[in-house]
PDB file of N, CA and C in Angstrom:
ATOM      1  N   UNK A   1      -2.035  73.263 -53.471  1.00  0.00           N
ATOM      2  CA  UNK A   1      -1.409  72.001 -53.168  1.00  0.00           C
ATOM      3  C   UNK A   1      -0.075  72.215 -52.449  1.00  0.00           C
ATOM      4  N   UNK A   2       0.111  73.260 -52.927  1.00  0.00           N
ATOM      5  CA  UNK A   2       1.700  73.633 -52.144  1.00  0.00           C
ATOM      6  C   UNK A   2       1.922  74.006 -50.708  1.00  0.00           C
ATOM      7  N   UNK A   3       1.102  74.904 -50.928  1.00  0.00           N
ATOM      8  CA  UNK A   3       0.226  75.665 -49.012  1.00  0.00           C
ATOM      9  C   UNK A   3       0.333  74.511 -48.303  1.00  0.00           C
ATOM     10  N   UNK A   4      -0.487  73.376 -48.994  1.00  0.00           N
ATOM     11  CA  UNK A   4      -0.724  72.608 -47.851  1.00  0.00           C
ATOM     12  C   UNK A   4       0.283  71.421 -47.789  1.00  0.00           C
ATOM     13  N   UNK A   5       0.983  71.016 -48.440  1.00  0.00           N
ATOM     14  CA  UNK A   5       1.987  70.550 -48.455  1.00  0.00           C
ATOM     15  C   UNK A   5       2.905  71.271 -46.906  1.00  0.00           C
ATOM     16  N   UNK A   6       3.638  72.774 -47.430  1.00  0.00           N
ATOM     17  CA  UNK A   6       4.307  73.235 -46.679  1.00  0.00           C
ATOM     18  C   UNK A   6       3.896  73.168 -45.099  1.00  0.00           C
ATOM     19  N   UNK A   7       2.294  73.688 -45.078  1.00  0.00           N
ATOM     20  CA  UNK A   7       1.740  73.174 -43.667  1.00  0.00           C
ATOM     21  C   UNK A   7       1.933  71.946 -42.932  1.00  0.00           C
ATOM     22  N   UNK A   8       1.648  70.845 -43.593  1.00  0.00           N
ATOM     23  CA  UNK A   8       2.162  69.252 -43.154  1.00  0.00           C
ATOM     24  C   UNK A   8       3.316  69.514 -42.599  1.00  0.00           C
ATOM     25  N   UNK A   9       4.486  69.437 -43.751  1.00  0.00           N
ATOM     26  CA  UNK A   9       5.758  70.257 -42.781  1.00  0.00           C
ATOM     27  C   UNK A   9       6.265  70.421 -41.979  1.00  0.00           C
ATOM     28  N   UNK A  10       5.617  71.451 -42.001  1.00  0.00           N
ATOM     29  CA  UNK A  10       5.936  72.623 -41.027  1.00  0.00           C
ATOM     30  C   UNK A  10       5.161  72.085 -39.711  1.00  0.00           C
ATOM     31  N   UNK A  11       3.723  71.598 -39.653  1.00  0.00           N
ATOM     32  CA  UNK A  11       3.353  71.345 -38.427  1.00  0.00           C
ATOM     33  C   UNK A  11       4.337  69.590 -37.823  1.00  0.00           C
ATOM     34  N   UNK A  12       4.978  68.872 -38.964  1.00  0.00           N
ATOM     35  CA  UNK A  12       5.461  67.916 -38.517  1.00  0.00           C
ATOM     36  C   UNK A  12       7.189  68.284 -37.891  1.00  0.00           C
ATOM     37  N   UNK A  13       7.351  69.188 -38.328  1.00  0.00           N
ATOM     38  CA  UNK A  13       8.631  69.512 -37.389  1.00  0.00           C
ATOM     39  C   UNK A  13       8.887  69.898 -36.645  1.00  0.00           C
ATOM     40  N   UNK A  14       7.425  71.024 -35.964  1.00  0.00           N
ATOM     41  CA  UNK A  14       6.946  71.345 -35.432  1.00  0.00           C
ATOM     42  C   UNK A  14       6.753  70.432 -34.292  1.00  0.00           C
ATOM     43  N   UNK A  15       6.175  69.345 -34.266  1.00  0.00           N
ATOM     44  CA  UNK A  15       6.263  68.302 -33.224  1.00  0.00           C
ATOM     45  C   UNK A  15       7.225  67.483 -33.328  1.00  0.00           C
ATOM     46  N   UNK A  16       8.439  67.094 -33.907  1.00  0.00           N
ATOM     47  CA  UNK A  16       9.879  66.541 -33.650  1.00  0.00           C
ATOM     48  C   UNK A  16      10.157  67.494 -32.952  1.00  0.00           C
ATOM     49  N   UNK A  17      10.571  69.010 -32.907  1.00  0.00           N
ATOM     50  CA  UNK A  17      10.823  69.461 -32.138  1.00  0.00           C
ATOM     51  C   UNK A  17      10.328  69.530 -30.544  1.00  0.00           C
ATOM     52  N   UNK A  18       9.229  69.126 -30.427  1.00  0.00           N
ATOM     53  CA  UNK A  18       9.030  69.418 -29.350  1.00  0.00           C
ATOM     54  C   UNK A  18       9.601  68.218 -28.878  1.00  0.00           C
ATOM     55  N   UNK A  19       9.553  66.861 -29.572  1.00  0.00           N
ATOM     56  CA  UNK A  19      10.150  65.335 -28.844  1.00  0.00           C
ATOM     57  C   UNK A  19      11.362  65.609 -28.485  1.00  0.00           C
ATOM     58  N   UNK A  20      12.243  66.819 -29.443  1.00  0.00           N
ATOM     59  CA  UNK A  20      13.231  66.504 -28.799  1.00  0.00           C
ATOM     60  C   UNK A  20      13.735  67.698 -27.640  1.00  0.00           C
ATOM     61  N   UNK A  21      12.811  68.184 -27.407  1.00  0.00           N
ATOM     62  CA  UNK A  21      13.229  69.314 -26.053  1.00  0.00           C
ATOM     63  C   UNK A  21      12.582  68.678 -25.006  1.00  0.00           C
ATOM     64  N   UNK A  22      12.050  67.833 -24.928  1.00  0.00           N
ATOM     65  CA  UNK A  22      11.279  66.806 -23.714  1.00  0.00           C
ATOM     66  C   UNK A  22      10.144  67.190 -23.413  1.00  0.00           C
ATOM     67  N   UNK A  23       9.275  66.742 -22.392  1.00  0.00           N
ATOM     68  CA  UNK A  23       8.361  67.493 -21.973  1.00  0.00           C
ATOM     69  C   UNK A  23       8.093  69.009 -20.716  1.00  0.00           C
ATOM     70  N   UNK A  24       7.530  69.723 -21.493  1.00  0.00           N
ATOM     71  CA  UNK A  24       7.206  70.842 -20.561  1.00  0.00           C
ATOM     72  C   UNK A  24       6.605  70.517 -19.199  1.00  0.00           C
ATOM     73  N   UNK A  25       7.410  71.119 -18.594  1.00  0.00           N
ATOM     74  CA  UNK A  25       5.958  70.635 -17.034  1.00  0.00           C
ATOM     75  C   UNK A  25       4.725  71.175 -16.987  1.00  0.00           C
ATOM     76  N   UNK A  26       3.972  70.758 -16.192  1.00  0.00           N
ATOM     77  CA  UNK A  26       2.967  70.535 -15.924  1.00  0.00           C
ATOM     78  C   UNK A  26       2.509  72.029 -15.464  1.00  0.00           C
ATOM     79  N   UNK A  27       1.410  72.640 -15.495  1.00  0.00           N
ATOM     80  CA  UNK A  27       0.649  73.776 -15.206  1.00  0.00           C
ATOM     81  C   UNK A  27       1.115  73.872 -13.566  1.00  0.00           C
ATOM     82  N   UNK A  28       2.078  74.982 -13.190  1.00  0.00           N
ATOM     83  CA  UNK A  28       2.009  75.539 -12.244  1.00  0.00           C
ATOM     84  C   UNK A  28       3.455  74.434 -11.512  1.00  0.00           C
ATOM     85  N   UNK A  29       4.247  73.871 -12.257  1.00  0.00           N
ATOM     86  CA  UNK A  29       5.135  73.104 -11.946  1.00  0.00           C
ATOM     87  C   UNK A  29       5.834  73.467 -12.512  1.00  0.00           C
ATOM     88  N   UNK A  30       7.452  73.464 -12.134  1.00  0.00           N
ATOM     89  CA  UNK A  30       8.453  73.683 -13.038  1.00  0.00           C
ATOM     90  C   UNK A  30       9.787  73.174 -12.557  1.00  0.00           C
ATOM     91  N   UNK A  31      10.364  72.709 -13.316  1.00  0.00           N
ATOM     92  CA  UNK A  31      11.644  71.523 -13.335  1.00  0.00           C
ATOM     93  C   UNK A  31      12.821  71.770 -12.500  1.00  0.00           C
ATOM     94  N   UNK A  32      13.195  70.891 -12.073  1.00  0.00           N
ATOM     95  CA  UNK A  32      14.054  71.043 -10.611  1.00  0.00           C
ATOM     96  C   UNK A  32      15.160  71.484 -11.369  1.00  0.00           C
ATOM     97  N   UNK A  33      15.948  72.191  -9.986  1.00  0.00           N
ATOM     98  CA  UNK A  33      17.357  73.072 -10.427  1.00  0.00           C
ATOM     99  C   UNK A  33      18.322  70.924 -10.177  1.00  0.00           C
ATOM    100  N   UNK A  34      19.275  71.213 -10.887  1.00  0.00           N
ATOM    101  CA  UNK A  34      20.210  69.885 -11.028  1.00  0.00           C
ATOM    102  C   UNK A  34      20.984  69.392  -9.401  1.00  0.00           C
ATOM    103  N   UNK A  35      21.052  70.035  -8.726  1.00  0.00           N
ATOM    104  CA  UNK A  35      20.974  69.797  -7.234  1.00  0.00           C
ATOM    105  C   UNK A  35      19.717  69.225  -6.809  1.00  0.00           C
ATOM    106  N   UNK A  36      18.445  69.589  -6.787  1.00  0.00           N
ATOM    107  CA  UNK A  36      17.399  68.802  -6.117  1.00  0.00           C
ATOM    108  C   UNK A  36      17.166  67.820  -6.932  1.00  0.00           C
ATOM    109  N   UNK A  37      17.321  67.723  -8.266  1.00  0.00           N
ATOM    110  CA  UNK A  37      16.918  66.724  -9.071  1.00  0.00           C
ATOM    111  C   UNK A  37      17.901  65.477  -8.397  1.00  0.00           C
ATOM    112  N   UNK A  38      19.131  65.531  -8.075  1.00  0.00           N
ATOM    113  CA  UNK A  38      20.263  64.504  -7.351  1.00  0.00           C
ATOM    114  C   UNK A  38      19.745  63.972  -6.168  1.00  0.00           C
ATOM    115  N   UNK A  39      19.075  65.255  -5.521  1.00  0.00           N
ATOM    116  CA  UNK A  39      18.529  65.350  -3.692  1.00  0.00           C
ATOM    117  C   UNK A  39      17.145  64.208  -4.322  1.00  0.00           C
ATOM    118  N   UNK A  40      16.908  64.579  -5.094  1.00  0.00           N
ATOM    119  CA  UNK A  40      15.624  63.568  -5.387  1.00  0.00           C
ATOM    120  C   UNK A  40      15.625  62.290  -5.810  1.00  0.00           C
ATOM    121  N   UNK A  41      16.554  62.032  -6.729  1.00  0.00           N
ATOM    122  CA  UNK A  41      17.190  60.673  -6.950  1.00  0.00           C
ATOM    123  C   UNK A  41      17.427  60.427  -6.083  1.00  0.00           C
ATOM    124  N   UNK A  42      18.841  60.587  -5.010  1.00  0.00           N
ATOM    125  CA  UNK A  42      18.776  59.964  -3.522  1.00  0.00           C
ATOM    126  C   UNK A  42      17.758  59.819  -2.454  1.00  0.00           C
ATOM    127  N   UNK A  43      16.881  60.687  -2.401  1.00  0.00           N
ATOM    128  CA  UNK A  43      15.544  60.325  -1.767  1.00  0.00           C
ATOM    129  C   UNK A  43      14.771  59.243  -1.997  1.00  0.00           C
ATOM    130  N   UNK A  44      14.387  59.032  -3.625  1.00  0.00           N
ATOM    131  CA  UNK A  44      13.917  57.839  -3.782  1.00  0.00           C
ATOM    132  C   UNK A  44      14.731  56.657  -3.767  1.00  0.00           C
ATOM    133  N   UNK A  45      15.903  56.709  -4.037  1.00  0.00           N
ATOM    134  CA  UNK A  45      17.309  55.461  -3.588  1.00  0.00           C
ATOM    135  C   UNK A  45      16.776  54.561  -1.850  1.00  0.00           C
ATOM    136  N   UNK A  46      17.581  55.515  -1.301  1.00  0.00           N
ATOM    137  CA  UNK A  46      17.561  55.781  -0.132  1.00  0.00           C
ATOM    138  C   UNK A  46      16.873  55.881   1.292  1.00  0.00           C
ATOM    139  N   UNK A  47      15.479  56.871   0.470  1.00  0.00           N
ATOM    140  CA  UNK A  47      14.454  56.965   1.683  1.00  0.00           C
ATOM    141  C   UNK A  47      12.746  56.517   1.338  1.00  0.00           C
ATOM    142  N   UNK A  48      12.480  56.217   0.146  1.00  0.00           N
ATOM    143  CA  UNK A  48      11.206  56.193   0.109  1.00  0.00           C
ATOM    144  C   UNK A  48      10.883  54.950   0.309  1.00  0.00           C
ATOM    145  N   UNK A  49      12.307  53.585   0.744  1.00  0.00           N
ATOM    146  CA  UNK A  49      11.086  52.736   1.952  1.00  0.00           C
ATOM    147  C   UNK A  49      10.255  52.968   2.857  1.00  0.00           C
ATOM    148  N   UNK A  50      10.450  54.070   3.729  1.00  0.00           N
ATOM    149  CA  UNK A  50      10.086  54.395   4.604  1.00  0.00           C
ATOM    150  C   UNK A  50       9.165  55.681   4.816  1.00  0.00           C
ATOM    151  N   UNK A  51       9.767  56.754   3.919  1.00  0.00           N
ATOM    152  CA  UNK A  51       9.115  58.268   3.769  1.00  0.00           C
ATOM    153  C   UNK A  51       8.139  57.702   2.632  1.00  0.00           C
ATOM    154  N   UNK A  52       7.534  59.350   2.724  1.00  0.00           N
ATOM    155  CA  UNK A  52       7.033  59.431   1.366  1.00  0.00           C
ATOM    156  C   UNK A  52       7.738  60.701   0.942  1.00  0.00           C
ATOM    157  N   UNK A  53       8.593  60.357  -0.058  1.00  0.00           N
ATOM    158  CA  UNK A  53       9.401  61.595  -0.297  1.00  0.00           C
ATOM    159  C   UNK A  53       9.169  62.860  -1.270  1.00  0.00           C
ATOM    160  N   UNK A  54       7.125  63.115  -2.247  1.00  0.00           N
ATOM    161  CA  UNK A  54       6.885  63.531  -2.738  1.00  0.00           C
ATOM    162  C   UNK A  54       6.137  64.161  -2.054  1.00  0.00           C
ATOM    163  N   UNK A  55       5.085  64.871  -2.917  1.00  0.00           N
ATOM    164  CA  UNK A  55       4.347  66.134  -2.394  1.00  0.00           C
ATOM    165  C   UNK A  55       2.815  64.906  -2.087  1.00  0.00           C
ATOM    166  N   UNK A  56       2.965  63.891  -2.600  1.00  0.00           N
ATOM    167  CA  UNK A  56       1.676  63.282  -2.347  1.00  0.00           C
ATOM    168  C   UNK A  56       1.349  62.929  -0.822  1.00  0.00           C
ATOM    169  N   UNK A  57       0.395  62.208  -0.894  1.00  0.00           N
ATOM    170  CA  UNK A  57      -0.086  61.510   0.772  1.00  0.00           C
ATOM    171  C   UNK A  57       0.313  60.326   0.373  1.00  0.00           C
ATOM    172  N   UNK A  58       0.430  59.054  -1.031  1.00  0.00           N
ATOM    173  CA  UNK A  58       0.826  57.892  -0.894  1.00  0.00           C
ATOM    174  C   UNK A  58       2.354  57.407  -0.429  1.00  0.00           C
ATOM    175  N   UNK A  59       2.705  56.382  -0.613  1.00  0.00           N
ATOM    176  CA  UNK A  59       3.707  56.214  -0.664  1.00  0.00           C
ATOM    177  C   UNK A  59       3.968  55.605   0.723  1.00  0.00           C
ATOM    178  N   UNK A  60       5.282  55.503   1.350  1.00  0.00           N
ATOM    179  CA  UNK A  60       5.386  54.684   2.502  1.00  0.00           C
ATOM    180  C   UNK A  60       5.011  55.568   3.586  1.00  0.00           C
ATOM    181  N   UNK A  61       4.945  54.632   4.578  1.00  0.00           N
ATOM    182  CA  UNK A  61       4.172  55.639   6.109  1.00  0.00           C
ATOM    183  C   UNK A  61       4.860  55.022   7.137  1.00  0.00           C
ATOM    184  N   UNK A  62       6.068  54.645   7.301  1.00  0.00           N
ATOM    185  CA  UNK A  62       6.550  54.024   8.818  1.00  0.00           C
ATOM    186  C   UNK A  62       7.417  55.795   8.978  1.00  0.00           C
ATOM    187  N   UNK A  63       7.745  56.429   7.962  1.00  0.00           N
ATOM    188  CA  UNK A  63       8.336  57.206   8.518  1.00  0.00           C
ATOM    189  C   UNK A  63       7.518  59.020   8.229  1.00  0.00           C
ATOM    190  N   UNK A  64       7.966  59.919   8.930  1.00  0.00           N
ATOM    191  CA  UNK A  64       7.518  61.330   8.918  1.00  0.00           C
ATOM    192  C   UNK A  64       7.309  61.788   6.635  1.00  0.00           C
ATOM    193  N   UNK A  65       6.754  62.039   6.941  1.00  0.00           N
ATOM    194  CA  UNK A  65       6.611  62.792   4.952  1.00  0.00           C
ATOM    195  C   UNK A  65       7.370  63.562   4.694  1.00  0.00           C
ATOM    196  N   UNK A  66       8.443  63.733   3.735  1.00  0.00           N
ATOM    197  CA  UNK A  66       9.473  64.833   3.911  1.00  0.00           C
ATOM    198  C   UNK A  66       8.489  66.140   3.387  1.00  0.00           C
ATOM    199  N   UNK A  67       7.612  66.079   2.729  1.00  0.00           N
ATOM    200  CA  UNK A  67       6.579  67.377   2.833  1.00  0.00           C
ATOM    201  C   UNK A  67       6.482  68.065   4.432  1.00  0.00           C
ATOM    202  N   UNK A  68       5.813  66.955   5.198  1.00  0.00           N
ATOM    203  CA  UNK A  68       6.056  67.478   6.817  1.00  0.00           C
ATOM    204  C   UNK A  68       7.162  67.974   7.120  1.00  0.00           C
ATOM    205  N   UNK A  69       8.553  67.571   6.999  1.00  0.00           N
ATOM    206  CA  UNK A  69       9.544  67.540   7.603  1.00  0.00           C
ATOM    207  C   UNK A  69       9.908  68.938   6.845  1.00  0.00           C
ATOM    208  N   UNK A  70      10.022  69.464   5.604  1.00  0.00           N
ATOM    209  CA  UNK A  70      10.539  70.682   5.310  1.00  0.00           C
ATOM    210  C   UNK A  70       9.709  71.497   5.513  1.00  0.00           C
ATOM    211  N   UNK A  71       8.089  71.784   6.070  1.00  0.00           N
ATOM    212  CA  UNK A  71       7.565  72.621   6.870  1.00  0.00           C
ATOM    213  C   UNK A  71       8.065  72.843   8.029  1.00  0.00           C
ATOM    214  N   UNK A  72       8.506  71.539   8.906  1.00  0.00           N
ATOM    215  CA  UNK A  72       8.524  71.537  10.531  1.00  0.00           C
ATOM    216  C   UNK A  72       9.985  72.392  10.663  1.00  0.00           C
ATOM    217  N   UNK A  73      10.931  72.116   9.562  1.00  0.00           N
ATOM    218  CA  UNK A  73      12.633  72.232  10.046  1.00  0.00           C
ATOM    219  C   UNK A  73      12.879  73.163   8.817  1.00  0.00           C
ATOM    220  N   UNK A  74      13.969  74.578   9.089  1.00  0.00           N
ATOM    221  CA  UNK A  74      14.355  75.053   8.128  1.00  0.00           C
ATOM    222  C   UNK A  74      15.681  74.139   7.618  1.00  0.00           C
ATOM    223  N   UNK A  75      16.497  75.066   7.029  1.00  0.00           N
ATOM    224  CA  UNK A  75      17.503  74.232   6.262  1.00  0.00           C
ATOM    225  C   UNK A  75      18.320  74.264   7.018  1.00  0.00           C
ATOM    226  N   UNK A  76      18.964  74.595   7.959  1.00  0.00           N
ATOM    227  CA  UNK A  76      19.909  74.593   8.870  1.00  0.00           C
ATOM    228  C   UNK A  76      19.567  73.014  10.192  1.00  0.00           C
ATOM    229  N   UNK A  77      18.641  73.187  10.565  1.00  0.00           N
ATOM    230  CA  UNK A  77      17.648  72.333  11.464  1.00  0.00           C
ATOM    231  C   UNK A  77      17.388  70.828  10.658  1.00  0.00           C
ATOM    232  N   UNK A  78      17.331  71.049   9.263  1.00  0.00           N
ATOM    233  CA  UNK A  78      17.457  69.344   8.419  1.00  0.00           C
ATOM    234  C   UNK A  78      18.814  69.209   8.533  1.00  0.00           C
ATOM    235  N   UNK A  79      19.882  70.215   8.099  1.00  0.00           N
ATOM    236  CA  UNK A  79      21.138  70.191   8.345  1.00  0.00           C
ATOM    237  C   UNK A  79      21.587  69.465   9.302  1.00  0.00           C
ATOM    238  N   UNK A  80      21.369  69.598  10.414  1.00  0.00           N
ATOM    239  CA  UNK A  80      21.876  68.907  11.664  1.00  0.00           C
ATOM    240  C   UNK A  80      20.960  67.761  11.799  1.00  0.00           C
ATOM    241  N   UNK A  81      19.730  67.642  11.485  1.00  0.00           N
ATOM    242  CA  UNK A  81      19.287  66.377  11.430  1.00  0.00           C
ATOM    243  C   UNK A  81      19.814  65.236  10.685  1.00  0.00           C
ATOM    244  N   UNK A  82      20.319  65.844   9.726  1.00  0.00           N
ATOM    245  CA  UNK A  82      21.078  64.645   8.691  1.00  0.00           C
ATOM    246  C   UNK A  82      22.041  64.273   9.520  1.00  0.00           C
ATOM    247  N   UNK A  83      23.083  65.022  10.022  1.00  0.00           N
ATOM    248  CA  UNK A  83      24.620  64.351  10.684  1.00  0.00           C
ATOM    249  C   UNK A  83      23.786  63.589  11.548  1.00  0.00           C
ATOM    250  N   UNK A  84      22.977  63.900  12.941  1.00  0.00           N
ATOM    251  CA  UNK A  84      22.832  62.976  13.459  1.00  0.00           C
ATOM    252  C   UNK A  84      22.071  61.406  12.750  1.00  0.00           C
ATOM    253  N   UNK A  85      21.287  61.423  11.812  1.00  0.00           N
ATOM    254  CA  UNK A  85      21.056  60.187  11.015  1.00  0.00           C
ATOM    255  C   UNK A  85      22.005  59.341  10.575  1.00  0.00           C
ATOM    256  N   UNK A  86      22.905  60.306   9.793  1.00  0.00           N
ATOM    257  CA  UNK A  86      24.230  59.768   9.209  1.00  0.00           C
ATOM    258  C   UNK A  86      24.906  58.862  10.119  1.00  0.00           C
ATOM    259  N   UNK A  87      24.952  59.791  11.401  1.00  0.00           N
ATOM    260  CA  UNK A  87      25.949  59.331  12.247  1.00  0.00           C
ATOM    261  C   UNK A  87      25.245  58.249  13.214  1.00  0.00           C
ATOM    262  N   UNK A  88      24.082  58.035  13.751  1.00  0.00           N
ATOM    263  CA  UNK A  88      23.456  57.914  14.958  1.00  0.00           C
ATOM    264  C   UNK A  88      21.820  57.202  14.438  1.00  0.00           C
ATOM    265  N   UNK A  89      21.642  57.083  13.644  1.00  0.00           N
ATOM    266  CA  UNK A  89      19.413  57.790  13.282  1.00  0.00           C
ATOM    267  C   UNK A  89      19.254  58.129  14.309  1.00  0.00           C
ATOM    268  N   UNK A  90      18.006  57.717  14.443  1.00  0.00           N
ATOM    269  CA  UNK A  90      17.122  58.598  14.927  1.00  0.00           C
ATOM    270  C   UNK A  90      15.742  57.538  14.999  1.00  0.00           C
ATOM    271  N   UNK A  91      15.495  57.482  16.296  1.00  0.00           N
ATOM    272  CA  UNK A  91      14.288  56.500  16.752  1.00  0.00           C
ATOM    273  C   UNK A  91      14.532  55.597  16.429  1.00  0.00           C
ATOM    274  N   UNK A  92      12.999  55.209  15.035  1.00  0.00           N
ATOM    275  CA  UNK A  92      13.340  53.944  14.912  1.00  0.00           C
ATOM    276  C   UNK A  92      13.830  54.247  13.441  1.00  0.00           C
ATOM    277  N   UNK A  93      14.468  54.585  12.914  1.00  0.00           N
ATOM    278  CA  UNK A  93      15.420  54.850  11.787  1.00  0.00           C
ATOM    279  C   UNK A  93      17.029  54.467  12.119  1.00  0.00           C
ATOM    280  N   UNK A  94      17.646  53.560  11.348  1.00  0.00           N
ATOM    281  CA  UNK A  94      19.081  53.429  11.538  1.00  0.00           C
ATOM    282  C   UNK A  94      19.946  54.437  10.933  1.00  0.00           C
ATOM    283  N   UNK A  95      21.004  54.539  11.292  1.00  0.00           N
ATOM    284  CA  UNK A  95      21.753  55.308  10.509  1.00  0.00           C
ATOM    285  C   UNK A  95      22.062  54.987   9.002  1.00  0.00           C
ATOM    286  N   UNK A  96      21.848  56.555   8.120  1.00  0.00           N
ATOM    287  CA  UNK A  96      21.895  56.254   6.706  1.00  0.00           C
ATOM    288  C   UNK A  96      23.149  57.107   6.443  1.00  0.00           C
ATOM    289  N   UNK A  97      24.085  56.420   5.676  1.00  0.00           N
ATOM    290  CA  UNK A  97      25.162  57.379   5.584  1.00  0.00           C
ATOM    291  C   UNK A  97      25.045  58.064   4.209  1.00  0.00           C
ATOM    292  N   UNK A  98      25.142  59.224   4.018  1.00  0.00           N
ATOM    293  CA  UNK A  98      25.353  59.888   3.045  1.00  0.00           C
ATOM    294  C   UNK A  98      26.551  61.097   3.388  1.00  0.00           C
ATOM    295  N   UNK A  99      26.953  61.546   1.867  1.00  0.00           N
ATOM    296  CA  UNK A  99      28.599  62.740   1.962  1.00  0.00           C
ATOM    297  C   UNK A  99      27.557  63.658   2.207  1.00  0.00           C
ATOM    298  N   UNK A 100      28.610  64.538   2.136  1.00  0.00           N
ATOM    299  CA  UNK A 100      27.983  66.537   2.025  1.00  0.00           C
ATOM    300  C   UNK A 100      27.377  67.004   1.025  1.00  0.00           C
ATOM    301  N   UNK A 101      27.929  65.969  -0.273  1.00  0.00           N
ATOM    302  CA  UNK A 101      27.149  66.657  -1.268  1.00  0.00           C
ATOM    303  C   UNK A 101      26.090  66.076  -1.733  1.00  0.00           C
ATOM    304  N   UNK A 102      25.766  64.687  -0.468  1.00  0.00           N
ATOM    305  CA  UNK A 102      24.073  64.499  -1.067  1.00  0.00           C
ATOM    306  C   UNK A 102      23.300  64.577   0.126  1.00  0.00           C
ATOM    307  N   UNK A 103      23.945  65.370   1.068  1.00  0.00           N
ATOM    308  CA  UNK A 103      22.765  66.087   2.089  1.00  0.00           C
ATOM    309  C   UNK A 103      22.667  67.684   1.607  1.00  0.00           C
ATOM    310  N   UNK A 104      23.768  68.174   1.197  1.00  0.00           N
ATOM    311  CA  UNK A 104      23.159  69.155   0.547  1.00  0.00           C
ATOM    312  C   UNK A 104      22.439  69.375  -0.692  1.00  0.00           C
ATOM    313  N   UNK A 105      22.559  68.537  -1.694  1.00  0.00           N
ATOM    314  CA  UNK A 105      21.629  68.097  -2.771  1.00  0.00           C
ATOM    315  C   UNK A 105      20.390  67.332  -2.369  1.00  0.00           C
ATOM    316  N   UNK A 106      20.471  66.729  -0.825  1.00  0.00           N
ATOM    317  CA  UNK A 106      18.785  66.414  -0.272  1.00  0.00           C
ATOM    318  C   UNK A 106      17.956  67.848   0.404  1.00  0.00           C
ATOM    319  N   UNK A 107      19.294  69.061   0.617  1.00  0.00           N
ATOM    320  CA  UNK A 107      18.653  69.895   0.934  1.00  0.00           C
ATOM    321  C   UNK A 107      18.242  70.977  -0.025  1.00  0.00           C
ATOM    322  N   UNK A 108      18.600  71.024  -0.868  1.00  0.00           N
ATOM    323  CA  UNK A 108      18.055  71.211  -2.317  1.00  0.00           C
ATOM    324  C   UNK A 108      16.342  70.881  -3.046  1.00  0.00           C
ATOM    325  N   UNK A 109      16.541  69.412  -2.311  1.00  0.00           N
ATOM    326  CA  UNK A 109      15.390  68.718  -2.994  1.00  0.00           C
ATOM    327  C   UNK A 109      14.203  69.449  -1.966  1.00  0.00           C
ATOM    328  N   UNK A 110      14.595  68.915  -0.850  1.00  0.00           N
ATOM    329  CA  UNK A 110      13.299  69.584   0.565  1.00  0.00           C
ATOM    330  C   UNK A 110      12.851  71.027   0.677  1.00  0.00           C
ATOM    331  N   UNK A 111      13.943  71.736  -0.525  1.00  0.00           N
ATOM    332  CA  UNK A 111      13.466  73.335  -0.499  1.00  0.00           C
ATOM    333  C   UNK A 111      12.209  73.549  -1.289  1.00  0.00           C
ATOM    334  N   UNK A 112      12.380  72.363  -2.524  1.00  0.00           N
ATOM    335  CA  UNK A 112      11.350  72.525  -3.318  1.00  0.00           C
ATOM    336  C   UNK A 112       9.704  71.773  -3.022  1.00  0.00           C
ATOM    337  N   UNK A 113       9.881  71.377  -1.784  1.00  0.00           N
ATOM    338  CA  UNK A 113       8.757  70.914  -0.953  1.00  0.00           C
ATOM    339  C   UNK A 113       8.040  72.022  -0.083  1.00  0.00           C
ATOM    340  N   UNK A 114       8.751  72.754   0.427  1.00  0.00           N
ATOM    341  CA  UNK A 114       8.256  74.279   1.185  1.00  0.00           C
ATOM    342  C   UNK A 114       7.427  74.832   0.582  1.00  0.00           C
ATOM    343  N   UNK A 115       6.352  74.549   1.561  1.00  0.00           N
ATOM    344  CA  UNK A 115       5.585  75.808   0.992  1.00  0.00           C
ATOM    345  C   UNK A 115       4.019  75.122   0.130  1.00  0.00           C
ATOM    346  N   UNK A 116       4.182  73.802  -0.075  1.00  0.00           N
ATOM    347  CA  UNK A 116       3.290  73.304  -0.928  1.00  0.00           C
ATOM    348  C   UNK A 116       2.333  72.799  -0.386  1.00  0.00           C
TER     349      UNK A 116
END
């Protein structure tokens, strides 16, 4: 009676603990460094009227997929694409202003798109 007592327990704290460390990611995924996680919040703020700013195909389509866009451009090449947006857009995009530290926290986010 005791055994199993202690088992109950033990397997119930066992899962509080895990509620309170959050959830693990997903098989073959793993949790953004605190810079892209920001780059990603501002992406969806910001750009996913228009982008689709995840690894999916849904999402909006008037503009390029930032999946595309961090294949096509390294980080230096989004780099300068941002000032001119910031400053100017680009086609049919108006200018979006963002500081330095959330184009470099968007370039953060687009690193973790490479490659996928």
């Amino acid at each position: 009676m005791r055994a199993r007592l202690a088992s109950t327990i033990l397997a119930i704290a066992v899962g509080l603990s895990a509620c309170a460390t959050g959830p693990a990611p997903g098989p073959g995924k793993s949790r953004l460094d605190p810079a892209a996680e920001r780059g990603q919040a501002f992406a969806q703020r910001r750009c996913a009227g228009c982008h689709t700013i995840g690894l999916d195909d849904g999402g909006a389509s008037e503009g390029p997929r930032f999946r595309d866009l961090s294949r096509r451009y390294n980080a230096l090449s989004l780099q300068k694409r941002f000032v001119e947006v910031s400053q100017h857009g680009t086609g049919m995009m108006p200018p979006v202003t963002f500081s330095t530290a959330e184009a470099e926290d968007l370039l953060a986010y687009f690193s973790t798109l490479e490659g996928r």
